[in-house]
Protein backbone atom coordinates (compact mmCIF):
# COMPACT_ATOMS: atom_id res chain seq x y z
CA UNK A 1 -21.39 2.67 1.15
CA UNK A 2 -19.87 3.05 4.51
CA UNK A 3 -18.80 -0.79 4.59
CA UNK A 4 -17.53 -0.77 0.91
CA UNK A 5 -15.05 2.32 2.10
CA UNK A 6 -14.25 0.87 5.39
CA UNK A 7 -13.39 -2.30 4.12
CA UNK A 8 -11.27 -0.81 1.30
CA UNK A 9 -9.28 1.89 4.36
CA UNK A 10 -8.50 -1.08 5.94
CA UNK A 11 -7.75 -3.36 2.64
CA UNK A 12 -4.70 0.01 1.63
CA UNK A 13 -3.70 -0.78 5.53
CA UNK A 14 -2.95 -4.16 4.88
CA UNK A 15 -1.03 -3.57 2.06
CA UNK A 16 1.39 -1.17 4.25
CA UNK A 17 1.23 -3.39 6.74
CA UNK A 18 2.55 -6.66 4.43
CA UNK A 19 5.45 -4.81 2.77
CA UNK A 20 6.48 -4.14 6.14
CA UNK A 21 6.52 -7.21 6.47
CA UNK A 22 8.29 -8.36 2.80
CA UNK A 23 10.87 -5.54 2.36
CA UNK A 24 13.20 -6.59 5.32
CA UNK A 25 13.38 -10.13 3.47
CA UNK A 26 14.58 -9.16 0.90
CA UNK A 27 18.24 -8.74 -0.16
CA UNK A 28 19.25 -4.93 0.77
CA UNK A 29 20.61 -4.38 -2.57
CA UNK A 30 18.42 -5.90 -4.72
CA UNK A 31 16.06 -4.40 -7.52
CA UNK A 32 13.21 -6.18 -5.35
CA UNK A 33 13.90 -4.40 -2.45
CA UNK A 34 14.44 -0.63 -4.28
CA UNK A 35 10.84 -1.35 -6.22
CA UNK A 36 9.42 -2.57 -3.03
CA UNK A 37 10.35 0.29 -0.95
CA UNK A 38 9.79 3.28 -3.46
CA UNK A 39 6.37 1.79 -3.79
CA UNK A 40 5.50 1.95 -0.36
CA UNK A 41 6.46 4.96 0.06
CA UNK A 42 4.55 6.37 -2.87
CA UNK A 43 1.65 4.31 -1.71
CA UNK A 44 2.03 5.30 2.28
CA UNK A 45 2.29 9.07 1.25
CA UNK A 46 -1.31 8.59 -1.12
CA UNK A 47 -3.20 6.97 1.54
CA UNK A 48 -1.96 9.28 4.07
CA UNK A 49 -3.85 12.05 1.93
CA UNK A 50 -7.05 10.70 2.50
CA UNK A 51 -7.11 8.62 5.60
CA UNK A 52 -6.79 10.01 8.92
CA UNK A 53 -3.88 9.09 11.05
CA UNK A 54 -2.89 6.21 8.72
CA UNK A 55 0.35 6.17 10.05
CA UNK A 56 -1.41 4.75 13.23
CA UNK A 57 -3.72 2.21 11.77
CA UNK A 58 -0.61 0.25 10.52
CA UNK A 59 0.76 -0.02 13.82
CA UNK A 60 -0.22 -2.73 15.93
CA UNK A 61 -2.46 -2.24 18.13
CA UNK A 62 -2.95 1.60 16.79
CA UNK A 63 -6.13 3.11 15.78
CA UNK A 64 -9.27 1.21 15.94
CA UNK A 65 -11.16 3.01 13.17
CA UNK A 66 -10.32 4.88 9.91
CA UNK A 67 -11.70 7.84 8.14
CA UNK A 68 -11.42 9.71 5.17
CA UNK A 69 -10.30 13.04 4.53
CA UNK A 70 -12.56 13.76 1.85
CA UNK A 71 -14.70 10.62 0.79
CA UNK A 72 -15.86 13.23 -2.34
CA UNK A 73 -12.70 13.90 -3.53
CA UNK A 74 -10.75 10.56 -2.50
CA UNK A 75 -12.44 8.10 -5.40
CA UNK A 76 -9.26 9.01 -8.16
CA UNK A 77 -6.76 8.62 -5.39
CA UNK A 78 -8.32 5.10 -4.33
CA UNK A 79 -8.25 4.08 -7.75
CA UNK A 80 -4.81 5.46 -8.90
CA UNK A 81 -3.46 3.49 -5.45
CA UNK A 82 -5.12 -0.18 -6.89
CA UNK A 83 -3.25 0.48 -10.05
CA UNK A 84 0.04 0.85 -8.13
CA UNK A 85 -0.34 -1.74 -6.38
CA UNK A 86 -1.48 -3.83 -10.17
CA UNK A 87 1.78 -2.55 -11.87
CA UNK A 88 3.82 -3.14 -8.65
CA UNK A 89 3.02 -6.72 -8.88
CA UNK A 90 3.64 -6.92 -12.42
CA UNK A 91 7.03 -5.33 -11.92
CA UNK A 92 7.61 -7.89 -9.46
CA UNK A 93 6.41 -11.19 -10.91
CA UNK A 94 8.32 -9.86 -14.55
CA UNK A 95 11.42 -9.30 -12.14
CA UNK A 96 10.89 -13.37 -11.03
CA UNK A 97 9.96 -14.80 -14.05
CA UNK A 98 13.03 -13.12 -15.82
CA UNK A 99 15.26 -14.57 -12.94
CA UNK A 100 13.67 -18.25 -13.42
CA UNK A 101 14.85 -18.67 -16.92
């Protein structure tokens, strides 16, 4: 149990860490960017509830481990965040598929 919810911590870190990453390519006032950026900040504030100092671990370099808040109480919250981050993409891919045609 302790490696399935370390390896998920760090899994929600990554996916900070890569829109970090994405949102300054794209075009400041596109509908990309705007869905990008209200999503991570939806999805920072969430994992911020139930890790400590997440802030930190997306920093380089920052923390070296991650903990939850309340591993009891934090099994909605982990799954409401993977279904962001599935209707995020879907938003996204509809937004380039629409543009392709």
């Amino acid at each position: 149990m302790v490696l399935y919810v370390t390896a998920q911590a760090w899994t929600h870190v990554e996916v900070v860490r890569q829109l970090d990453l994405l949102i300054p390519k794209t075009a400041p006032e596109s509908v990309a960017r705007r869905i990008l950026s209200r999503f991570r900040s939806i999805y920072f504030r969430h994992c911020d509830d139930i890790f400590y100092q997440f802030s930190e671990c997306i920093q380089d370099g920052g923390a070296q481990w991650i903990l939850m808040k309340k591993p009891d109480l934090a099994d909605p919250i982990l799954q409401h965040l993977t279904a962001m981050l599935s209707d995020c993409m879907c938003g996204l891919l509809n937004i380039a598929t629409s543009k392709a045609k």
